[in-house]
N, C-alpha and C. Protein backbone atom coordinates (compact mmCIF):
# COMPACT_ATOMS: atom_id res chain seq x y z
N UNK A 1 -110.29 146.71 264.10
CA UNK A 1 -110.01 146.98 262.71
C UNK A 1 -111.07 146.34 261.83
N UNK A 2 -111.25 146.78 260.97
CA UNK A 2 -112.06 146.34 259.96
C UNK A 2 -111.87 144.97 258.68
N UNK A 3 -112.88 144.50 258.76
CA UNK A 3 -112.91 143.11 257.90
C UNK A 3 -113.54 142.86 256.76
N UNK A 4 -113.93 142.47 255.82
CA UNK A 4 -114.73 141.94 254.71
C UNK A 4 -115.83 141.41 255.31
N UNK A 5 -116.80 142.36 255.41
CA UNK A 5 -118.25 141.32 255.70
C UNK A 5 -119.06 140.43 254.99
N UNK A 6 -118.84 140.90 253.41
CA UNK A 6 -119.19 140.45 252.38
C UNK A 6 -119.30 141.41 250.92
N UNK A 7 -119.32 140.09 250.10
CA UNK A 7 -118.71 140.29 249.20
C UNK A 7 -119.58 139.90 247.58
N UNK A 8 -120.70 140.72 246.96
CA UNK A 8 -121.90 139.58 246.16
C UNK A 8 -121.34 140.96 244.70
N UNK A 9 -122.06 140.14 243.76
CA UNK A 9 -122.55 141.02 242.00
C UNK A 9 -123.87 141.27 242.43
N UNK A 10 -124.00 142.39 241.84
CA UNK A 10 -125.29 143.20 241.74
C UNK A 10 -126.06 142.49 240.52
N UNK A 11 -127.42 142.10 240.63
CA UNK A 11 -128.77 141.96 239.76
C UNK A 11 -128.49 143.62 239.06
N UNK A 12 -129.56 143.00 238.04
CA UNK A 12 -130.37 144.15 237.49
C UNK A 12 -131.94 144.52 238.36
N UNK A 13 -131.88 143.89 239.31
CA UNK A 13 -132.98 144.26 240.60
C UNK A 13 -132.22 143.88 241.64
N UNK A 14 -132.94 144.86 242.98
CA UNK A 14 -132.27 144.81 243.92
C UNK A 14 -131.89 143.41 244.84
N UNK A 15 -130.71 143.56 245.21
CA UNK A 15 -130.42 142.17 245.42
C UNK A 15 -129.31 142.41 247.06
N UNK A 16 -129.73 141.76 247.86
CA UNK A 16 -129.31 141.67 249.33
C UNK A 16 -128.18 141.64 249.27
N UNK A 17 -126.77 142.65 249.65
CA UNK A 17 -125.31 142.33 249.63
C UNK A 17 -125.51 141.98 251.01
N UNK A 18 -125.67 142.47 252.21
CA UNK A 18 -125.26 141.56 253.66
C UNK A 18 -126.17 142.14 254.69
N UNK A 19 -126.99 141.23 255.71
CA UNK A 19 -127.61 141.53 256.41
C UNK A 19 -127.03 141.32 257.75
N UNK A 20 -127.45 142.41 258.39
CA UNK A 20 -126.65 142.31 259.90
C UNK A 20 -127.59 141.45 260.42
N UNK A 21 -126.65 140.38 261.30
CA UNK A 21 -127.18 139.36 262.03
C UNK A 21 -127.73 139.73 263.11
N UNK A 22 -128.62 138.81 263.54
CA UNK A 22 -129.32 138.97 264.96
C UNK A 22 -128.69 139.05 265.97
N UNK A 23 -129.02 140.08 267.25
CA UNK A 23 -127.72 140.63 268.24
C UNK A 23 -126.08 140.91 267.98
N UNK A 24 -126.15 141.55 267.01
CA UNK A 24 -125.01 142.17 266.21
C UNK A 24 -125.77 143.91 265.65
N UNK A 25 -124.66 144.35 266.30
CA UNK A 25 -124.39 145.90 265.57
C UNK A 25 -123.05 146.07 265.06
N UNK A 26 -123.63 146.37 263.36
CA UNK A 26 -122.27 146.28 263.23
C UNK A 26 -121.98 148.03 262.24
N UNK A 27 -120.56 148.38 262.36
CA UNK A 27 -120.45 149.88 261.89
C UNK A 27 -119.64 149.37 259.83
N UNK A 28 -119.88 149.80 259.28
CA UNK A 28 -119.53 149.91 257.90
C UNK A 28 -118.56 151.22 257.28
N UNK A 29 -117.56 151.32 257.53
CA UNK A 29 -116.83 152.29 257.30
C UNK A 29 -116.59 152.40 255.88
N UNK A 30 -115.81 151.61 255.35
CA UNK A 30 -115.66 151.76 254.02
C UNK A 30 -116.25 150.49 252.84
N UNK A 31 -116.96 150.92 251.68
CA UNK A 31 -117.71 150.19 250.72
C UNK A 31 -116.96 150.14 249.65
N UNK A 32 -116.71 148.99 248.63
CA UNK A 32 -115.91 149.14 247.42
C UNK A 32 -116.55 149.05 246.28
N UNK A 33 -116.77 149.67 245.39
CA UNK A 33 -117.85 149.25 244.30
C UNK A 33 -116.92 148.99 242.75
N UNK A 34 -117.01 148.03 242.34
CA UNK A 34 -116.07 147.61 241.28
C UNK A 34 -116.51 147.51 239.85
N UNK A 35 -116.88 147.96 238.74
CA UNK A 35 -117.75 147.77 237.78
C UNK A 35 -116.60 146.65 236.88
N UNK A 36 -117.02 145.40 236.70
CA UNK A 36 -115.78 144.37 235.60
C UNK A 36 -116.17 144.28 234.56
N UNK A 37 -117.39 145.50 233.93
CA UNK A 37 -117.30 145.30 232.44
C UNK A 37 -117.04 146.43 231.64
N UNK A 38 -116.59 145.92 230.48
CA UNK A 38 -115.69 146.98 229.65
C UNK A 38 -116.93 148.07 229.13
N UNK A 39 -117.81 148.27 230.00
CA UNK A 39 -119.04 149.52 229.58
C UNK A 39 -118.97 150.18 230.76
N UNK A 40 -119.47 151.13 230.76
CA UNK A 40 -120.11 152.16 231.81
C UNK A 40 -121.28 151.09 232.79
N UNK A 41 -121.55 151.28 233.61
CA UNK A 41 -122.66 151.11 234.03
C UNK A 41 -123.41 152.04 235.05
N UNK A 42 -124.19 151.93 235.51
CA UNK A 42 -125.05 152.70 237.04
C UNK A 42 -125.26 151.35 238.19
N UNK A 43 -125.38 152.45 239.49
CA UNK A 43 -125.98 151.52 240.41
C UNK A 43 -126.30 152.12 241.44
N UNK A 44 -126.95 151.40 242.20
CA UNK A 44 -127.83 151.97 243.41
C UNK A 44 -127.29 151.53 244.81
N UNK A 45 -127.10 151.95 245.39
CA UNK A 45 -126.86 151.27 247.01
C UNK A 45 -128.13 152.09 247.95
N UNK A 46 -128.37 150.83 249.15
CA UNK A 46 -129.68 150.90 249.55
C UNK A 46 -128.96 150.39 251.19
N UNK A 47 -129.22 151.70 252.21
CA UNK A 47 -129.21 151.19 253.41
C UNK A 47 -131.11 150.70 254.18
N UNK A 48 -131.77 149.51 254.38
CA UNK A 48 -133.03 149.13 254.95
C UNK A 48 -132.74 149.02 255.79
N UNK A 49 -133.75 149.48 256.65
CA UNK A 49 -134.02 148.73 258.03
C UNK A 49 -135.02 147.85 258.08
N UNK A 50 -135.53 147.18 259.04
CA UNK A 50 -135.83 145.68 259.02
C UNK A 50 -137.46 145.93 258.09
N UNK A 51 -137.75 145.27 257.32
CA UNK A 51 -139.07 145.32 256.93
C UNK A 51 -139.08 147.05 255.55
N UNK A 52 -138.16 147.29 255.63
CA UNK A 52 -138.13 148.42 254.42
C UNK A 52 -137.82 148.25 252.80
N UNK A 53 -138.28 148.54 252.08
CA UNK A 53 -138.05 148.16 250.92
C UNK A 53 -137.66 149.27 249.96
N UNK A 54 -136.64 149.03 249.04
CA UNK A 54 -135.50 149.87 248.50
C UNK A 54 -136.40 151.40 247.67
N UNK A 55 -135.83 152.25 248.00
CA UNK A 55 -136.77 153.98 247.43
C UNK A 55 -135.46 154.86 247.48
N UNK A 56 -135.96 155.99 247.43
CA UNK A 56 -134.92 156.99 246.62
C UNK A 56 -134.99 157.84 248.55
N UNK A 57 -135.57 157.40 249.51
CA UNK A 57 -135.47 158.11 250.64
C UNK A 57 -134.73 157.11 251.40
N UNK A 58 -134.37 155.99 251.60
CA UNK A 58 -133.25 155.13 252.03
C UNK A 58 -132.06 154.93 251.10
N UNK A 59 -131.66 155.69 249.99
CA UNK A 59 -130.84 155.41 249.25
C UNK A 59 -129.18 155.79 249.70
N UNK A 60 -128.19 155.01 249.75
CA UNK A 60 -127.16 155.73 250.02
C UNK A 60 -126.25 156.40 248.70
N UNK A 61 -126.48 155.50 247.83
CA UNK A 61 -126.00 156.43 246.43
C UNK A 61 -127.49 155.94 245.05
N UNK A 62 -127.60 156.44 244.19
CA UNK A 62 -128.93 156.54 243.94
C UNK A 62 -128.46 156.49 242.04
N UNK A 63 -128.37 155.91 240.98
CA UNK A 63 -127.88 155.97 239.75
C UNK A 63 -126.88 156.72 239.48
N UNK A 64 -125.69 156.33 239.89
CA UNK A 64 -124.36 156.77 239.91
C UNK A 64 -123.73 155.88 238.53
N UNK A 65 -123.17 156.72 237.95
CA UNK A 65 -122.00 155.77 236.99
C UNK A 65 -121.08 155.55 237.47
N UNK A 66 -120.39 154.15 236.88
CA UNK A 66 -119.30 153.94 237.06
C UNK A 66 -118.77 153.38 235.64
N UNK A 67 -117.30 153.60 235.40
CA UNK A 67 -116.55 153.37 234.23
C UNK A 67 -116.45 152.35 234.12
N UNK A 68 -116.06 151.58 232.70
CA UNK A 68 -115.57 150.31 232.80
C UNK A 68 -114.46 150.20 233.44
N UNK A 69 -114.55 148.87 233.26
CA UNK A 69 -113.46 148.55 234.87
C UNK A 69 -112.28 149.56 235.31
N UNK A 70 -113.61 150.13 236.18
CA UNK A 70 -112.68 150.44 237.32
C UNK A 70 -113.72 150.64 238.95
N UNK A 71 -113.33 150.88 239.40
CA UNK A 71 -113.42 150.60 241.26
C UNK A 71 -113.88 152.37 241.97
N UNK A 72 -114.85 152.24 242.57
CA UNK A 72 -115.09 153.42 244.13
C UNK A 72 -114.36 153.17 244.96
N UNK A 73 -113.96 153.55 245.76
CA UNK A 73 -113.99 153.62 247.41
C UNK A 73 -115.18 154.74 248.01
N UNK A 74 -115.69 154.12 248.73
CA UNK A 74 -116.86 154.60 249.26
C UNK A 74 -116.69 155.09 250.72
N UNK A 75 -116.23 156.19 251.17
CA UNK A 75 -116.94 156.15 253.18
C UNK A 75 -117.96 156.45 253.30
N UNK A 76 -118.69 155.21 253.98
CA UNK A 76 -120.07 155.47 253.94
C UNK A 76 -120.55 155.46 254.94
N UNK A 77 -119.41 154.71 256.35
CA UNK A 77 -119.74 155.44 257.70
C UNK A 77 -121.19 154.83 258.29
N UNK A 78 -121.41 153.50 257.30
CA UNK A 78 -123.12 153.02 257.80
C UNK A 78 -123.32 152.10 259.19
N UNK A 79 -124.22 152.90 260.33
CA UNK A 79 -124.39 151.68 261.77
C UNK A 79 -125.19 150.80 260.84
N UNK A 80 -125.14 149.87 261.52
CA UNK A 80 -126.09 148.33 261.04
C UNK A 80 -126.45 147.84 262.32
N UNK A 81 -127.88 147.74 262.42
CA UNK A 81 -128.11 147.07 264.05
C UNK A 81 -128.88 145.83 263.10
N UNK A 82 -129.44 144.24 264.13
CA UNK A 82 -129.86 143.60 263.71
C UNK A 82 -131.01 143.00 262.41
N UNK A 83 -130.98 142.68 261.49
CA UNK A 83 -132.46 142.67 260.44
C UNK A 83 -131.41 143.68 259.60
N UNK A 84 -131.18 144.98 259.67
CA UNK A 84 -130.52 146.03 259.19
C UNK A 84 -129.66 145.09 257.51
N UNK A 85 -130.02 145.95 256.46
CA UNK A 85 -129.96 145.17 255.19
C UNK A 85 -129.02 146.14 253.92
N UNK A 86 -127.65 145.62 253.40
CA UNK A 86 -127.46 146.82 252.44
C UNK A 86 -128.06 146.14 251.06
N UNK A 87 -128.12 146.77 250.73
CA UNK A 87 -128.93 146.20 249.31
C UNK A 87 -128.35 147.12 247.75
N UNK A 88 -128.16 146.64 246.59
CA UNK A 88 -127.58 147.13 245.33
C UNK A 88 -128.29 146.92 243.91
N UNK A 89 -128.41 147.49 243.34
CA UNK A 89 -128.86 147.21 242.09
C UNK A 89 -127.82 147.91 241.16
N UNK A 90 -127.54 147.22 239.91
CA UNK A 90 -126.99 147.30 238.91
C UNK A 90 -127.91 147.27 237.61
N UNK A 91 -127.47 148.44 236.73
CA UNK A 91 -128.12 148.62 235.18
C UNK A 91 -127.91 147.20 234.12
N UNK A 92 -126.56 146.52 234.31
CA UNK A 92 -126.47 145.21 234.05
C UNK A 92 -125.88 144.36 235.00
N UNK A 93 -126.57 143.23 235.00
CA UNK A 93 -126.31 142.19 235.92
C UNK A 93 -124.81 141.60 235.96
N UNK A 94 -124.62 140.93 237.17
CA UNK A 94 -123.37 140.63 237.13
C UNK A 94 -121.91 141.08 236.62
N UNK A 95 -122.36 142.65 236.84
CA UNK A 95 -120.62 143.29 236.69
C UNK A 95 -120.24 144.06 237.69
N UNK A 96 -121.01 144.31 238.74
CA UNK A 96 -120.67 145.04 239.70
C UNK A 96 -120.66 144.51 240.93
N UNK A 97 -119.36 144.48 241.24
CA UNK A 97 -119.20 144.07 242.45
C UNK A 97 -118.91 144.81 243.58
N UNK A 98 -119.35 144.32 244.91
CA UNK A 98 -119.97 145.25 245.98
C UNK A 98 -119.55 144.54 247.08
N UNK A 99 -118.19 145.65 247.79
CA UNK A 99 -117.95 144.78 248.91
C UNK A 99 -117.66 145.77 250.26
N UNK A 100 -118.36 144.63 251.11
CA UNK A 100 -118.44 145.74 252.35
C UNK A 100 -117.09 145.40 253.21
N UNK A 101 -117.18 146.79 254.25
CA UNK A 101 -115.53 146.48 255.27
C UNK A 101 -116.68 146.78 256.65
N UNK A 102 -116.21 146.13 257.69
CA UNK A 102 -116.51 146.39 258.59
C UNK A 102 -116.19 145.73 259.88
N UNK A 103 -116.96 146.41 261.43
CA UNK A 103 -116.50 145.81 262.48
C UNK A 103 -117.83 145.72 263.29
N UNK A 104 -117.58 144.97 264.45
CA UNK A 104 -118.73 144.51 265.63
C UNK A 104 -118.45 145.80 266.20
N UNK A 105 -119.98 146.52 266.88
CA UNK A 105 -119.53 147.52 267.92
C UNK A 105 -120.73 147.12 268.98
């Protein structure tokens, strides 16, 4: 079953939500994206692999709005093998929160 891998606020630049550890594969089923301010905002989610840096061809969602507070549910169904990096950016800092579910496979 699936767990909280982690749990960070999005920068207004891209900013590391959780990196799969060394000799770990891990699967990402469902993502929660939470916006806690009373504006609209956008944001980016970014699946890297080791040494990749965030573009619109690794993107898993790419300037999406979200309402003031309120919440995604995401299936996003992402493998993660070791180095493997999700990454987020937010239009304003510190209102979006970004939390992953997942398991060891």
């Amino acid at each position: 079953s699936s767990r909280k891998l982690a749990s960070r606020l999005a920068l207004a630049s891209n900013t590391v939500v959780f990196e799969c550890p060394v000799n770990r594969s891990i699967y990402v089923p469902t993502m929660i994206v939470a916006n806690t301010n009373t504006s609209r905002v956008s944001f980016r989610l970014f699946h890297l692999l080791p040494n990749e840096t965030a573009g619109t061809s690794n993107a898993l969602l790419y300037d999406v709005a979200i309402e003031a507070n309120s919440s995604l549910f995401i299936d996003s169904r992402v493998h993660m093998n070791a180095g493997d990096r999700i990454v987020a950016y937010s239009s304003t800092a510190n209102v979006v929160a970004i939390s992953l579910y997942g398991e060891d496979r």
